[in-house]
N, C-alpha and C. Protein backbone atom coordinates (compact mmCIF):
# COMPACT_ATOMS: atom_id res chain seq x y z
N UNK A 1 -70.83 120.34 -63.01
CA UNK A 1 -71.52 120.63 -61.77
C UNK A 1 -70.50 121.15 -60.75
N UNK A 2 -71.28 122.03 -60.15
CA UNK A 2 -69.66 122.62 -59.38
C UNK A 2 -69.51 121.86 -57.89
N UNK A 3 -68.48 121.87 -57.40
CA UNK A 3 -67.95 121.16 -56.18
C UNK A 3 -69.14 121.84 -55.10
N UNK A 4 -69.13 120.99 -54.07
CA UNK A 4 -69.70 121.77 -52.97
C UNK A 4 -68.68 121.61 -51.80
N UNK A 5 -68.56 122.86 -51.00
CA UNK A 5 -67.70 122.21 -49.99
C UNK A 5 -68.30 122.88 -48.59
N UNK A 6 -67.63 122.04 -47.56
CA UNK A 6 -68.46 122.87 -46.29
C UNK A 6 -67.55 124.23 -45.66
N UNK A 7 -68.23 125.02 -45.34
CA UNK A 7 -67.57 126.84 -44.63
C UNK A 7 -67.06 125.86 -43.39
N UNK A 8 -65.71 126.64 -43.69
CA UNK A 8 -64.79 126.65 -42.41
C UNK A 8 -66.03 126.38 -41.04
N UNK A 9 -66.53 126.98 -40.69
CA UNK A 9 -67.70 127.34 -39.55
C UNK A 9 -67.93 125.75 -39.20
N UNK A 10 -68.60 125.16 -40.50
CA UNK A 10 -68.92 123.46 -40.17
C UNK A 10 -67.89 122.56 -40.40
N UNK A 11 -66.92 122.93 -41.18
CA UNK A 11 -65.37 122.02 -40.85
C UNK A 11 -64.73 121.93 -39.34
N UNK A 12 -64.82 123.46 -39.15
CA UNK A 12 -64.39 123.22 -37.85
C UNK A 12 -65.41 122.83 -36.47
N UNK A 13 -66.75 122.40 -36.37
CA UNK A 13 -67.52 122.20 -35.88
C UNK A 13 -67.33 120.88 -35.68
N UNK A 14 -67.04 120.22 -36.70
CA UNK A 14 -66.95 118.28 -36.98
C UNK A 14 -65.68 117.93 -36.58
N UNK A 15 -64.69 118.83 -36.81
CA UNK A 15 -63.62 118.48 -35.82
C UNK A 15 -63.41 118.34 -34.73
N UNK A 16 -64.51 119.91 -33.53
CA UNK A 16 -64.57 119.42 -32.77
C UNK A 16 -64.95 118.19 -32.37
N UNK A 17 -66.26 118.07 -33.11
CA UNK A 17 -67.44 116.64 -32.10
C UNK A 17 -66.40 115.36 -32.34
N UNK A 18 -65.52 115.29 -33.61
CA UNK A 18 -64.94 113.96 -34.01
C UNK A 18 -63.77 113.98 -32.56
N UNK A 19 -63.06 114.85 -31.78
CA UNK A 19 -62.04 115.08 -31.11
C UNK A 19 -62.95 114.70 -29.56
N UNK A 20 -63.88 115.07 -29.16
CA UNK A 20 -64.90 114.93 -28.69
C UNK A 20 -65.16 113.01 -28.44
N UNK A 21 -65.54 112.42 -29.22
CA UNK A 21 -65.82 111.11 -29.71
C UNK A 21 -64.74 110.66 -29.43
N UNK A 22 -63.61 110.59 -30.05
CA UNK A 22 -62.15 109.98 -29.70
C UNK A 22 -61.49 110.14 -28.33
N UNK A 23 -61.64 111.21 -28.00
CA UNK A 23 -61.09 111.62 -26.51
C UNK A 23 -62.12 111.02 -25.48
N UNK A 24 -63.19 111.05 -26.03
CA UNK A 24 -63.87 109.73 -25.40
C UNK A 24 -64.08 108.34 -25.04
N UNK A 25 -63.55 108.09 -26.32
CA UNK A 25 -63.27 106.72 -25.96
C UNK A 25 -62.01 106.19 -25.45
N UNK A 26 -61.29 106.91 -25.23
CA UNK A 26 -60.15 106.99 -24.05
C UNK A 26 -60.61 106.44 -22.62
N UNK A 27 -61.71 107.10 -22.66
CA UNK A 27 -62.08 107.56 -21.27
C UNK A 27 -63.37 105.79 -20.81
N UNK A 28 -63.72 105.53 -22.17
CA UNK A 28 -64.80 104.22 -22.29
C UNK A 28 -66.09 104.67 -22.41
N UNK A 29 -66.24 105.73 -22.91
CA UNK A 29 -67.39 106.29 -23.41
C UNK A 29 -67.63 105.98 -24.33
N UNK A 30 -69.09 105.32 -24.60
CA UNK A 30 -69.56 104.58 -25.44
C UNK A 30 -70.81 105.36 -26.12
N UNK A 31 -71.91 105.69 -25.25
CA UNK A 31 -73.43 105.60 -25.60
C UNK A 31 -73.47 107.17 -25.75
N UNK A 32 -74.52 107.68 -26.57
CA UNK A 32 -74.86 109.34 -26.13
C UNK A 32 -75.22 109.78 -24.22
N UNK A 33 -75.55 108.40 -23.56
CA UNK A 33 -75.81 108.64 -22.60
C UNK A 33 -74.55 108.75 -21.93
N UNK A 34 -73.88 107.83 -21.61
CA UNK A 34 -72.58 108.02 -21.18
C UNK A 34 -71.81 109.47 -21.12
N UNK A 35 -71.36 110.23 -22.60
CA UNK A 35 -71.03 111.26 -23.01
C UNK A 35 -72.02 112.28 -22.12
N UNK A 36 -72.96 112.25 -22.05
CA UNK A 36 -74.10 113.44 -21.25
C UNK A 36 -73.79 113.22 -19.88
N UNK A 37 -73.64 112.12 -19.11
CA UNK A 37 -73.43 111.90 -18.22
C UNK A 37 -71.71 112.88 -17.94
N UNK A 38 -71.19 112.50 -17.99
CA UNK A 38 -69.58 112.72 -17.74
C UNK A 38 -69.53 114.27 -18.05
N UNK A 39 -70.55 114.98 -19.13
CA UNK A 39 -70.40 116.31 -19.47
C UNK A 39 -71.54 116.80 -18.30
N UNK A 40 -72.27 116.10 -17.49
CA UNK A 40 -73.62 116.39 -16.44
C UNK A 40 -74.37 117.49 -17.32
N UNK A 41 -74.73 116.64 -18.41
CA UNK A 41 -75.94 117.38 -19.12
C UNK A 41 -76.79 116.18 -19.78
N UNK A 42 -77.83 116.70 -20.22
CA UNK A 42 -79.55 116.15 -20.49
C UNK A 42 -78.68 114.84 -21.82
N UNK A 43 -79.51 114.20 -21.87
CA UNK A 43 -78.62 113.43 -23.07
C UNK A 43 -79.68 114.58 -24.19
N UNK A 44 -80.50 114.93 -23.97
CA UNK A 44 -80.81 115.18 -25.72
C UNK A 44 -80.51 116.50 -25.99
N UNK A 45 -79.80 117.34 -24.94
CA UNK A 45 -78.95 118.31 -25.06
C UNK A 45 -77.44 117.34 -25.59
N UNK A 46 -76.91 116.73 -25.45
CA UNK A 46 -75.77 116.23 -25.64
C UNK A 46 -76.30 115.68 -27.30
N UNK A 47 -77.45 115.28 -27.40
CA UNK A 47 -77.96 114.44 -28.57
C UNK A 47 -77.97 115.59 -29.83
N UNK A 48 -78.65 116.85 -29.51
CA UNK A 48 -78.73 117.81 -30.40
C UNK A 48 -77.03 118.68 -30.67
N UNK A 49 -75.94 118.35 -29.69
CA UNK A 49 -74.99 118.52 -29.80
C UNK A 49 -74.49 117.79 -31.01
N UNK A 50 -74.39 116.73 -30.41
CA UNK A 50 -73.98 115.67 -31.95
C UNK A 50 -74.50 115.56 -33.13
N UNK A 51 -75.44 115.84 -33.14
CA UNK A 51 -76.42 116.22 -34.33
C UNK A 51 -76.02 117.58 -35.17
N UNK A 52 -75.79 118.44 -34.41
CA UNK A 52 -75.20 119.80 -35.09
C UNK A 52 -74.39 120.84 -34.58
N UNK A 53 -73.15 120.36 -34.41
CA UNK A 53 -72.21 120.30 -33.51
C UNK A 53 -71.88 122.18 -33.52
N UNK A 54 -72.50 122.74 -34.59
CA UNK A 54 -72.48 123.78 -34.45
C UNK A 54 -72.89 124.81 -33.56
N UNK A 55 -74.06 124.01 -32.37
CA UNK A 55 -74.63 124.65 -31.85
C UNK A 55 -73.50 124.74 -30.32
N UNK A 56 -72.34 123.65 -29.76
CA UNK A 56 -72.10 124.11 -28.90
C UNK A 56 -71.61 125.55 -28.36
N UNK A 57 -71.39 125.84 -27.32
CA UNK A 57 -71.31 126.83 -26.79
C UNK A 57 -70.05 126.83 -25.90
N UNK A 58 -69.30 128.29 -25.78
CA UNK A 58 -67.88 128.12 -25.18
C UNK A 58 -67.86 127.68 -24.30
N UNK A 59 -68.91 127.63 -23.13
CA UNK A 59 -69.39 127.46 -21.63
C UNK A 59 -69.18 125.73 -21.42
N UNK A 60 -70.33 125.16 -22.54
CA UNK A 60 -70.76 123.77 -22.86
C UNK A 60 -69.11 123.59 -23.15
N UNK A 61 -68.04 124.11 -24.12
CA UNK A 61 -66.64 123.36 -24.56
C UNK A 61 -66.04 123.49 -23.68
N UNK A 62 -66.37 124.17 -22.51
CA UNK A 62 -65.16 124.12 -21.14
C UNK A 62 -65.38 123.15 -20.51
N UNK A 63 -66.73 122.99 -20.34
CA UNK A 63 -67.06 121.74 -19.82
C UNK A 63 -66.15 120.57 -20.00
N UNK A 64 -66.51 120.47 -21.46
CA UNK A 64 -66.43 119.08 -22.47
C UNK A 64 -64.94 119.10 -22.34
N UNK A 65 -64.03 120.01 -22.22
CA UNK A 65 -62.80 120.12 -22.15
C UNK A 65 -62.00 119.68 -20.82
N UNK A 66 -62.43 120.43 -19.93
CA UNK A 66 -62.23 119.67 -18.79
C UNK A 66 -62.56 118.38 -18.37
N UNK A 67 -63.84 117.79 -18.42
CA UNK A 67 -64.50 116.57 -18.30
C UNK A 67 -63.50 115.39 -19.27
N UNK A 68 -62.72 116.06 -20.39
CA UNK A 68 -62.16 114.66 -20.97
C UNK A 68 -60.21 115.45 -20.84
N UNK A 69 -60.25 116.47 -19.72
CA UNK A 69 -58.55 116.69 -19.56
C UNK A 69 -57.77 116.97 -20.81
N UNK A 70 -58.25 117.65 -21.77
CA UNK A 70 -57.77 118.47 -22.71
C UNK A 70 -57.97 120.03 -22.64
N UNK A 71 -57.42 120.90 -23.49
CA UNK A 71 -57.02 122.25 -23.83
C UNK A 71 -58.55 122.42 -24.57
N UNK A 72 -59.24 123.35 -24.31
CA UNK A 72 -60.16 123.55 -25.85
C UNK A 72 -59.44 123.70 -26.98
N UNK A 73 -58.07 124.41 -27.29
CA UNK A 73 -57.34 124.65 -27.98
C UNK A 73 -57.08 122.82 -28.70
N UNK A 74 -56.95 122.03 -28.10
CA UNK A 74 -56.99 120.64 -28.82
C UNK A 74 -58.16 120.28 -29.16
N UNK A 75 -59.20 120.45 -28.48
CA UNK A 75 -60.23 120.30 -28.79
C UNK A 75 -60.85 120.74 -30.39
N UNK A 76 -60.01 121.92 -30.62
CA UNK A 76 -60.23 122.66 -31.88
C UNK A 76 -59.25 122.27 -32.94
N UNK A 77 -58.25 121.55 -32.61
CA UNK A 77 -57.00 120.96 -33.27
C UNK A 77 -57.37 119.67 -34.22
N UNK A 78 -57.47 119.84 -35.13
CA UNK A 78 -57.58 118.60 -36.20
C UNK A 78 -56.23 117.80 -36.15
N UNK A 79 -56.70 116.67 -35.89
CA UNK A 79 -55.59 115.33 -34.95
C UNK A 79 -55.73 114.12 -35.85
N UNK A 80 -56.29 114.56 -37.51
CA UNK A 80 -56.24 113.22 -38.33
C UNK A 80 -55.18 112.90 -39.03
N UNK A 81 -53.97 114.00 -39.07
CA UNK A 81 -52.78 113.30 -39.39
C UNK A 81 -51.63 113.12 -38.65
N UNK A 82 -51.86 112.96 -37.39
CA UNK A 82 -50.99 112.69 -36.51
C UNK A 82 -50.79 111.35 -36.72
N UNK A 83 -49.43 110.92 -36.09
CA UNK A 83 -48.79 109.72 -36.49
C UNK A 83 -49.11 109.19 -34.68
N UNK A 84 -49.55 108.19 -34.45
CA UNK A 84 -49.34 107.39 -33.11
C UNK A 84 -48.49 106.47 -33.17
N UNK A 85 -48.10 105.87 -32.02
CA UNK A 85 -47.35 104.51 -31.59
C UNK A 85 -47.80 103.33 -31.73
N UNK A 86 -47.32 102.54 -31.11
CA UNK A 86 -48.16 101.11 -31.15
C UNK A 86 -48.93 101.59 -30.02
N UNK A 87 -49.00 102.55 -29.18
CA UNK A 87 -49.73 102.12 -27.68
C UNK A 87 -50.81 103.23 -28.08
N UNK A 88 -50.47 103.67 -29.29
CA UNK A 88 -51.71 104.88 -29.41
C UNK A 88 -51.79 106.21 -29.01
N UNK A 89 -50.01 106.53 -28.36
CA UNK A 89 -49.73 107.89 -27.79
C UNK A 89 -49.23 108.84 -29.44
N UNK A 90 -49.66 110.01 -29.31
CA UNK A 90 -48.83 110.65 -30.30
C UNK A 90 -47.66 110.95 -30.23
């Protein structure tokens, strides 16, 4: 049976939302509501975000970028093999 794998397009989509999620909880963002709040959008605009992360938009990632004080450029940066500290800084 052959492998399936996901297009770049949705790899890099899940990286964002996962970078998204983490850089959030920095911040003590917990709920989908919370996250909508801090981005000042609808939660089920924020809800259909997370759901298919493909749909954000550059406008919506400036937002999301600014609102949690990162680069979109990190935002787009896959950060799962970075090494942290004890305090959790890279």
């Amino acid at each position: 049976m052959p492998k399936v794998t996901l297009s770049p397009l949705t790899r890099a989509a899940e990286t964002v939302q996962r970078n998204i999620e983490s850089r959030g909880a920095i911040f003590g963002l917990r709920t989908q509501r919370e996250f909508a709040k801090r981005f000042n959008m609808p939660v089920a605009t924020y809800n259909g975000k997370k759901t298919n992360p493909r749909t954000w938009t550059l406008e919506q990632l400036t937002v999301v970028a600014q609102a949690l004080k990162v680069s979109l450029s990190w935002l787009m940066t896959d950060h799962s093999g970075e090494i942290k500290d004890e305090r959790g800084a890279v």
